[in-house]
N, C-alpha and C. Protein backbone atom coordinates (compact mmCIF):
# COMPACT_ATOMS: atom_id res chain seq x y z
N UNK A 1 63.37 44.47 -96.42
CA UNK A 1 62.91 44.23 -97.77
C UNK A 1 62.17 42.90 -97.81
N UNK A 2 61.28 43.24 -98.21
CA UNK A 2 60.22 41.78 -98.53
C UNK A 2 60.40 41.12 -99.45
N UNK A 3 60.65 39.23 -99.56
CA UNK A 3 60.83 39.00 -100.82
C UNK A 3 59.88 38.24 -100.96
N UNK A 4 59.30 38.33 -102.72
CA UNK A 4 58.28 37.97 -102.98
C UNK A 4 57.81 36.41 -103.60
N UNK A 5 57.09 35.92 -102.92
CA UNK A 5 56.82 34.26 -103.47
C UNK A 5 56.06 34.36 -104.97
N UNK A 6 56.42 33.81 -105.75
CA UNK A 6 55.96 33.77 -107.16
C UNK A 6 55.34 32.51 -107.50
N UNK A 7 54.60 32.38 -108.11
CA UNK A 7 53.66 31.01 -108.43
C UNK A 7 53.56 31.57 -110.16
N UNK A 8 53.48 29.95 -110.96
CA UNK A 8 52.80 30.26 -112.05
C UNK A 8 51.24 30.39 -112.15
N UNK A 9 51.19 31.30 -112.90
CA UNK A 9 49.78 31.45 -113.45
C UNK A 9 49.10 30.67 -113.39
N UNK A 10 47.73 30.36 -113.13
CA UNK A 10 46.79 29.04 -113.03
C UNK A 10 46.45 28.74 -114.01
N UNK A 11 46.43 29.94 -115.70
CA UNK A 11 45.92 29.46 -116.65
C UNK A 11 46.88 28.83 -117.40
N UNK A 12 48.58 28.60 -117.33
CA UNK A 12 49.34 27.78 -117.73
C UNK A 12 49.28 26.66 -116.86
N UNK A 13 49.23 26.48 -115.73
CA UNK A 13 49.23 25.19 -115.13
C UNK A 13 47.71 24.17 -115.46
N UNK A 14 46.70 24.72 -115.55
CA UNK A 14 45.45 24.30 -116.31
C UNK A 14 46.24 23.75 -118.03
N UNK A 15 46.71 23.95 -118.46
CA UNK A 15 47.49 24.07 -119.84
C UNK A 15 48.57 23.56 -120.17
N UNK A 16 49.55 23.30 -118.74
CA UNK A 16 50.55 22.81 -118.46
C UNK A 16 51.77 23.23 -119.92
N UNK A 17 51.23 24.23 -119.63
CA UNK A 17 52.32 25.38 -120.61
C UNK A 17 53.79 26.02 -120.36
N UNK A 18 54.69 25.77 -120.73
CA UNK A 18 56.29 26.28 -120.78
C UNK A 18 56.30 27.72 -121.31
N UNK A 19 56.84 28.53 -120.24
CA UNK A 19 57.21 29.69 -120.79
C UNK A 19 55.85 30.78 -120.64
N UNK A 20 55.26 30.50 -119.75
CA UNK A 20 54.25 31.47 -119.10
C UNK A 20 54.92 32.23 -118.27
N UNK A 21 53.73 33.23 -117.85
CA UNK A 21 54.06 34.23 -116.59
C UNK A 21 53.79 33.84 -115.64
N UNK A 22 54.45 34.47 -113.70
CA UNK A 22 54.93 33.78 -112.90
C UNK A 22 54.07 35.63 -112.01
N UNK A 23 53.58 35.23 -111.02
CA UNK A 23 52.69 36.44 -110.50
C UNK A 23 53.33 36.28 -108.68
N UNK A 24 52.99 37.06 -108.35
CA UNK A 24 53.65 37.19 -106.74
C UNK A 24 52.78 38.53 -106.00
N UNK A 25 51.63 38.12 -105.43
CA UNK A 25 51.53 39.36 -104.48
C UNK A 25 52.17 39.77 -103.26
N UNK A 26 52.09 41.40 -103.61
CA UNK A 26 52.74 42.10 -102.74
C UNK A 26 52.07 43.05 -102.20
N UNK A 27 52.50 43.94 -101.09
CA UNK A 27 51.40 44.87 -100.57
C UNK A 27 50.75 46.05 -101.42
N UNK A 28 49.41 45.36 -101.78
CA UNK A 28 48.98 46.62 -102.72
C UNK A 28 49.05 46.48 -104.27
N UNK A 29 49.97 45.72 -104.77
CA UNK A 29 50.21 45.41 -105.77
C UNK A 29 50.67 43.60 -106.67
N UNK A 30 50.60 43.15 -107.52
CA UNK A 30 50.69 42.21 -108.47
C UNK A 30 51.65 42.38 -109.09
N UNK A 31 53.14 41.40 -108.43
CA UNK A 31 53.97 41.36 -109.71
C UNK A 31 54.53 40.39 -110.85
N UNK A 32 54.58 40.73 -111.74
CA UNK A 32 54.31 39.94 -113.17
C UNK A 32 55.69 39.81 -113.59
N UNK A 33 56.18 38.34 -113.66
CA UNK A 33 57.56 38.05 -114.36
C UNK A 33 57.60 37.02 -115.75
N UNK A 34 58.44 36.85 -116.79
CA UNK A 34 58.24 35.98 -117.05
C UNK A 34 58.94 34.52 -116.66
N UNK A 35 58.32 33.32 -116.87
CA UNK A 35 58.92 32.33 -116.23
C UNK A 35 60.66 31.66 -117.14
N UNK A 36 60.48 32.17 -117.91
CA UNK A 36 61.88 31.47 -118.70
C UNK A 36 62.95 32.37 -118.35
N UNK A 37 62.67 33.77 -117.72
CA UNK A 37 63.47 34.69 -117.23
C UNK A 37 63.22 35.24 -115.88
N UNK A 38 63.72 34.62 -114.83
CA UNK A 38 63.41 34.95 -113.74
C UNK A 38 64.08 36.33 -113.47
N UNK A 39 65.22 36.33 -113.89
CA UNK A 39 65.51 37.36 -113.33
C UNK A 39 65.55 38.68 -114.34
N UNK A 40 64.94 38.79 -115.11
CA UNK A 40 64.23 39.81 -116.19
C UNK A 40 63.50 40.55 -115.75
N UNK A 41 63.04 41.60 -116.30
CA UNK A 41 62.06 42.82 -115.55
C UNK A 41 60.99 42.10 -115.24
N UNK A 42 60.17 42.95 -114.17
CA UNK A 42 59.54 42.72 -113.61
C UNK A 42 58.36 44.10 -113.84
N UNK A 43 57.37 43.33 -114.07
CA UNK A 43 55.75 44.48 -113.99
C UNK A 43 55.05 44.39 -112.70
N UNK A 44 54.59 45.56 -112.27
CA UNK A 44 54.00 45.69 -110.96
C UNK A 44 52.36 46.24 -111.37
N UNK A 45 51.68 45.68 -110.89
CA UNK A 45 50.21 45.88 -111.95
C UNK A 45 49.74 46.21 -110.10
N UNK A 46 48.87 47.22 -109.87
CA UNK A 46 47.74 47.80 -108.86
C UNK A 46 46.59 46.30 -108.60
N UNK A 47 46.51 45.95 -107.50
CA UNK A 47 45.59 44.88 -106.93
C UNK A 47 44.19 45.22 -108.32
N UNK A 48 43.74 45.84 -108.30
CA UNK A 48 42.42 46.52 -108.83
C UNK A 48 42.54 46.15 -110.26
N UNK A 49 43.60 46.38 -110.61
CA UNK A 49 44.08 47.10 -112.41
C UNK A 49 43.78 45.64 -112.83
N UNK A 50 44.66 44.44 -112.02
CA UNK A 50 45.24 42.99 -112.05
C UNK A 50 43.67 42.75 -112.28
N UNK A 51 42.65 42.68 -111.43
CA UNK A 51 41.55 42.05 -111.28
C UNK A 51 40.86 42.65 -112.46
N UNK A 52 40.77 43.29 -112.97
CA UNK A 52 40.10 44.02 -114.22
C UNK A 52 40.90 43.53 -115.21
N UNK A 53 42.08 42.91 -115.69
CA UNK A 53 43.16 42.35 -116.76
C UNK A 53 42.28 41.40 -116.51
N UNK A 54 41.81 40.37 -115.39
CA UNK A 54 42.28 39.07 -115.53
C UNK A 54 40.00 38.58 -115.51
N UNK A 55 39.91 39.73 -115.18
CA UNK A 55 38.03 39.82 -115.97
C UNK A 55 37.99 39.78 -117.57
N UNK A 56 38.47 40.77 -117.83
CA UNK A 56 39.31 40.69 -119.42
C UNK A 56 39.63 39.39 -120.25
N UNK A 57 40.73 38.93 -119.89
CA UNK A 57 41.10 37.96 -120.12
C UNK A 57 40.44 36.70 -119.96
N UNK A 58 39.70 36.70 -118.97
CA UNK A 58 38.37 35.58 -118.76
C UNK A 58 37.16 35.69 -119.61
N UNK A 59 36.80 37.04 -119.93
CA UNK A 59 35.38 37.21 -120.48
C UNK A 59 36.25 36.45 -122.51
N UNK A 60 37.46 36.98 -122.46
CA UNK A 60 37.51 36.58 -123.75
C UNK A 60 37.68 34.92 -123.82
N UNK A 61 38.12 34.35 -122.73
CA UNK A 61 38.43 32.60 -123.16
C UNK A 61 37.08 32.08 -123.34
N UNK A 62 36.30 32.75 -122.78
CA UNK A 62 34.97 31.89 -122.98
C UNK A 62 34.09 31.99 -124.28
C-alpha cells in the first residue's frame, strides 16, 4: 500500500490561508483532503479532470 504525501494547495499558501485543501498525487489520480480534517474523507479527482478544475479555477481568479 502506498502512502500518500500531501502538500497544501499553492493557492492557500500564496494567501497563507487556514483551513484550505491539502492535495497528494497518486498513480493516475489527485487526492483532495481537507486540511483542518486530516483524517476526513478523502476525494480522488482523475490527473486530467484535476487539470481542467484547476484551468477553471484559474481562468476565474483573474
Amino acid at each position: 500500500m502506498r502512502v500518500l504525501k500531501y502538500r497544501r494547495a499553492s493557492r492557500c499558501e500564496e494567501l497563507n490561508q487556514q483551513g484550505c485543501v491539502e492535495v497528494a498525487n497518486g498513480p493516475g489520480f489527485v487526492a483532495v483532503r481537507d486540511s483542518t480534517d486530516r483524517n476526513g474523507p478523502v476525494i480522488l479527482v482523475t490527473r486530467r479532470n484535476w487539470q481542467r478544475l484547476m484551468q477553471a479555477v484559474n481562468s476565474e481568479a483573474l
